[in-house]
N, C-alpha and C. Protein backbone atom coordinates (compact mmCIF):
# COMPACT_ATOMS: atom_id res chain seq x y z
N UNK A 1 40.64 -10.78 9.21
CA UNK A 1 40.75 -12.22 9.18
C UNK A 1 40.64 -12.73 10.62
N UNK A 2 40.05 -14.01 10.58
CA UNK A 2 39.52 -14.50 12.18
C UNK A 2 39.95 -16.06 12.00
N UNK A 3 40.83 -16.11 12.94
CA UNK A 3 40.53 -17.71 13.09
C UNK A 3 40.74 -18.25 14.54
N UNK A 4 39.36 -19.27 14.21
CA UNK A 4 38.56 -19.64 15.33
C UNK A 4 38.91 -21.19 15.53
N UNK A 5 38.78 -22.09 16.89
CA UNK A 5 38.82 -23.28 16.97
C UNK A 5 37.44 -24.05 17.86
N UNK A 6 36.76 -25.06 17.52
CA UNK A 6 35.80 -25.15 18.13
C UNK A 6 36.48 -26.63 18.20
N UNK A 7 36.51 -27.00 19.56
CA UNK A 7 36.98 -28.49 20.15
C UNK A 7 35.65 -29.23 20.38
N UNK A 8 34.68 -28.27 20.45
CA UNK A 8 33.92 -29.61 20.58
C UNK A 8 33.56 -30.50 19.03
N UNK A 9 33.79 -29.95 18.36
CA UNK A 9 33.33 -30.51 16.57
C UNK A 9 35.18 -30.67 15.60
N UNK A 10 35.99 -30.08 16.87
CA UNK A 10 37.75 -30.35 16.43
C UNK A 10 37.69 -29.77 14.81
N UNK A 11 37.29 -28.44 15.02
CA UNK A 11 37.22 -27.81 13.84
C UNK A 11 37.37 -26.60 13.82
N UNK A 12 38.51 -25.72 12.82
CA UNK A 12 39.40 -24.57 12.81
C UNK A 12 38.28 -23.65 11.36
N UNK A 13 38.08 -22.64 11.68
CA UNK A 13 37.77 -21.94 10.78
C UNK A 13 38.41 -20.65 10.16
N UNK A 14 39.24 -20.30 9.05
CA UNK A 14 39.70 -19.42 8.73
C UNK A 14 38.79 -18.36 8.36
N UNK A 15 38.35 -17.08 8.62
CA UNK A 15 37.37 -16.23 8.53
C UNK A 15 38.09 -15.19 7.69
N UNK A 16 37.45 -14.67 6.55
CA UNK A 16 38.32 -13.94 5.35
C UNK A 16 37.53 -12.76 5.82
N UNK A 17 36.07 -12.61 5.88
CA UNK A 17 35.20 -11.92 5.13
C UNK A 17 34.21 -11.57 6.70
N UNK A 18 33.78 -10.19 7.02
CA UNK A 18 32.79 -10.15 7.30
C UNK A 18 31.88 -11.28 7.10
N UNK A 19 31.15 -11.76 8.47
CA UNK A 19 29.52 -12.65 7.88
C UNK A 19 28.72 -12.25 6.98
N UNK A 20 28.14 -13.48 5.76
CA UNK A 20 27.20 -12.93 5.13
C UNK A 20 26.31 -14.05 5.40
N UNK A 21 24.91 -13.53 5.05
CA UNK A 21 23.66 -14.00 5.12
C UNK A 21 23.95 -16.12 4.36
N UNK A 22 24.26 -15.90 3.61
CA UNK A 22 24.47 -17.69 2.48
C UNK A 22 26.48 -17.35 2.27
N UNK A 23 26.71 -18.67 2.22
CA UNK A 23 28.04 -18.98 1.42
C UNK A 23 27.61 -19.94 1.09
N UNK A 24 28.66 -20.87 0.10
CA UNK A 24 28.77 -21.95 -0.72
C UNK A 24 29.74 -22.85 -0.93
N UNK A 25 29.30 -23.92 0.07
CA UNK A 25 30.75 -24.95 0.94
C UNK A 25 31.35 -25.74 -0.22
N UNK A 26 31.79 -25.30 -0.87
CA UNK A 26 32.49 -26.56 -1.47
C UNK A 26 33.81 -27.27 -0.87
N UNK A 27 33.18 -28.55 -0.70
CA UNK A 27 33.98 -30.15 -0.33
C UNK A 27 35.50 -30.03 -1.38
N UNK A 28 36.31 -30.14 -0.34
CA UNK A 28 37.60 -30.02 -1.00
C UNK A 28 38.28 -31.66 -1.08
N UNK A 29 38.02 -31.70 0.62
CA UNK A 29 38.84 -32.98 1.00
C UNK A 29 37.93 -33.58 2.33
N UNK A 30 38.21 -34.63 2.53
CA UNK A 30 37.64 -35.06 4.19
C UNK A 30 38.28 -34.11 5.35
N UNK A 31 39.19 -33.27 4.90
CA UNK A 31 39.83 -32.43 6.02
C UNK A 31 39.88 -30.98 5.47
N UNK A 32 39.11 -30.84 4.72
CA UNK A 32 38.89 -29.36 3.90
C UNK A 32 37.82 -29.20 3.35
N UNK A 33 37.02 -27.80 3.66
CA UNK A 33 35.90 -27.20 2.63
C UNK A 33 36.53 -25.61 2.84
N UNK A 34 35.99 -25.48 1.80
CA UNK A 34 35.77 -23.69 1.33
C UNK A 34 34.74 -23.35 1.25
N UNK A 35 34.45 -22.09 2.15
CA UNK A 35 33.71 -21.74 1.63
C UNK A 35 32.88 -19.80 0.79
N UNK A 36 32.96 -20.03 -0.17
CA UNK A 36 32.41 -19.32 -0.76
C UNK A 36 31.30 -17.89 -0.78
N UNK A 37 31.37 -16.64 -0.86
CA UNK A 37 30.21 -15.76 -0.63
C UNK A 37 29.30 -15.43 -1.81
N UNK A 38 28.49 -15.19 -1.77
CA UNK A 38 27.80 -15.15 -2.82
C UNK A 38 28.13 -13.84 -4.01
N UNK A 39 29.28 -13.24 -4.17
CA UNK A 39 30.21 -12.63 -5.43
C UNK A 39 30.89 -13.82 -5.79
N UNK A 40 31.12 -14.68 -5.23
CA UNK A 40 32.22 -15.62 -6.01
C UNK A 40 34.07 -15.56 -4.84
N UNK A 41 33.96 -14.58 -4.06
CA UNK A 41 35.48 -14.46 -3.35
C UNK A 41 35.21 -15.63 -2.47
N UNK A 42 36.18 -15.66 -1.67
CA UNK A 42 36.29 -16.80 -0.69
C UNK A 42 36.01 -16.29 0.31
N UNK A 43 35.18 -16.48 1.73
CA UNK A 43 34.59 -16.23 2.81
C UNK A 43 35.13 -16.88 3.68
N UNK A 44 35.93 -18.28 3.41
CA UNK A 44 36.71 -18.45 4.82
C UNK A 44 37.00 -20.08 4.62
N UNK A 45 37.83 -20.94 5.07
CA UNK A 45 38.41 -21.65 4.76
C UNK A 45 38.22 -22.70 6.16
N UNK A 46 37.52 -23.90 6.25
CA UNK A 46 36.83 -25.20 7.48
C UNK A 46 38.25 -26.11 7.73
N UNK A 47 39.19 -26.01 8.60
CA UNK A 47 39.79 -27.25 8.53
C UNK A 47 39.15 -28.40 9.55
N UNK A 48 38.72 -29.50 9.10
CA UNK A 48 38.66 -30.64 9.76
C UNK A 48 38.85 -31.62 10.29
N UNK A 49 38.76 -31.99 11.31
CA UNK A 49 39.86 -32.84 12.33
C UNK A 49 41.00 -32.05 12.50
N UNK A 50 40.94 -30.95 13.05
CA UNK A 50 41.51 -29.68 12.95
C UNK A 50 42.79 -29.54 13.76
N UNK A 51 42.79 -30.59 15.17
CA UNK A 51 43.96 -31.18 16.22
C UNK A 51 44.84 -31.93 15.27
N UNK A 52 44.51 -32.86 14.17
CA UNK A 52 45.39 -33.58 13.73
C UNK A 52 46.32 -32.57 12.70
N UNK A 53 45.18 -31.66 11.88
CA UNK A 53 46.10 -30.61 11.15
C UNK A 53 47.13 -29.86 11.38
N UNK A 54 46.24 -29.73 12.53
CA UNK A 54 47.33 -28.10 13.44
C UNK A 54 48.43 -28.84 14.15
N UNK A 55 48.54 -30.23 14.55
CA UNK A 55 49.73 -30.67 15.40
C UNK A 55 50.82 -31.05 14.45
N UNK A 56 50.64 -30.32 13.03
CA UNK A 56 51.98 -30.28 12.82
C UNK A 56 52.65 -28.99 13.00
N UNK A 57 51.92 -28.26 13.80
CA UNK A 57 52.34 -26.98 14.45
C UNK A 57 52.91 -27.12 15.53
N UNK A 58 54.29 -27.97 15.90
CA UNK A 58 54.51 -28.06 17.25
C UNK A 58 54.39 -26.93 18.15
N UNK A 59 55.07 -26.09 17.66
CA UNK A 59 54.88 -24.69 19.13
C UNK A 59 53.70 -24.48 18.92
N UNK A 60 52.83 -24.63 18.41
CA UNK A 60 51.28 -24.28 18.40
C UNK A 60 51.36 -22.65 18.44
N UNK A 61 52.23 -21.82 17.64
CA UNK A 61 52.14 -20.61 17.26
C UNK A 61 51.87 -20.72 15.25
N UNK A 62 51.24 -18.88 15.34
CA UNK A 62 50.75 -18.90 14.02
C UNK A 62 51.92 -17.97 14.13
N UNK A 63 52.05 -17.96 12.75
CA UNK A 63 52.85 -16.59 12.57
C UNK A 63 52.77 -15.76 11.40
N UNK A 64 52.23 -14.80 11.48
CA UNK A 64 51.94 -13.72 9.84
C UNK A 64 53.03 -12.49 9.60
N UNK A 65 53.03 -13.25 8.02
CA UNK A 65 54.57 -12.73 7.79
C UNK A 65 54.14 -11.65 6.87
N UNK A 66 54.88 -10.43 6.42
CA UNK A 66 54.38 -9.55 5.87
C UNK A 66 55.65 -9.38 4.89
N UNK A 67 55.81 -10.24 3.47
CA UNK A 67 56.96 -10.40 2.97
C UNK A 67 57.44 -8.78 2.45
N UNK A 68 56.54 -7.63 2.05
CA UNK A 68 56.79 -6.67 1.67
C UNK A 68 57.84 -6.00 2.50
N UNK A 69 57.39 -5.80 3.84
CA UNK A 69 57.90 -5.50 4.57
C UNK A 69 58.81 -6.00 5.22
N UNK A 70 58.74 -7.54 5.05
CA UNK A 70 59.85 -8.36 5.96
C UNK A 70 59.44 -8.69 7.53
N UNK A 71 58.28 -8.21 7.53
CA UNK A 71 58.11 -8.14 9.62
C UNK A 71 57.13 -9.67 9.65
N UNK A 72 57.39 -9.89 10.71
CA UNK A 72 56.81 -11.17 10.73
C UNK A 72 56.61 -11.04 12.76
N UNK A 73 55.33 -11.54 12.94
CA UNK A 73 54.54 -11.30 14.13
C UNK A 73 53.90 -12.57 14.41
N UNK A 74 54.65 -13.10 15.57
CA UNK A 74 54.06 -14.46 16.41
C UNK A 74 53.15 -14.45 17.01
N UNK A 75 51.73 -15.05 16.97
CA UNK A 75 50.90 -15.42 17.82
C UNK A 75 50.35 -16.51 18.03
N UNK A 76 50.55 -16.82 19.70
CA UNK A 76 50.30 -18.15 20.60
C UNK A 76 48.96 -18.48 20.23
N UNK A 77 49.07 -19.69 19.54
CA UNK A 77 47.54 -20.39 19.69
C UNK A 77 47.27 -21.35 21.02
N UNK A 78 45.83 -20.96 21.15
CA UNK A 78 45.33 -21.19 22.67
C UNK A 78 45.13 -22.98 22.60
N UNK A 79 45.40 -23.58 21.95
CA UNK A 79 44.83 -24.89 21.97
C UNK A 79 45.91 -25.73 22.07
């Protein structure tokens, strides 16, 4: 999983999947698309206007929690 921020277009991309050749954007919201690989799984997830999303992240950290396990691992987002 990859996620990327591009400030010049203020847009966050959640990356699920290796690149493939086509996906299939479906329009969620004015601040959301999905998009789609061509099996049908999800390939990665567009947030838009992506500063206004993410600033309800005050510490501007992500954090992935691993409920099985209980461990949970902070990382500083650069933006």
């Amino acid at each position: 999983m990859k996620l990327t921020y591009d400030p010049r277009y203020n847009v966050a991309y959640i990356g699920l999947k290796e690149k493939v050749e086509e996906v299939e954007t479906i329009h969620i919201s004015d601040q959301l698309n999905v998009d789609l690989a061509p099996d049908g799984t999800i390939f990665g997830i567009e947030l838009l206007n992506a500063n206004e999303q993410l600033a309800a992240m005050p510490e501007r950290k992500l954090l992935l929690v691993n409920e099985e396990l209980g461990k949970t691992t902070e990382v500083e987002l650069p933006w």
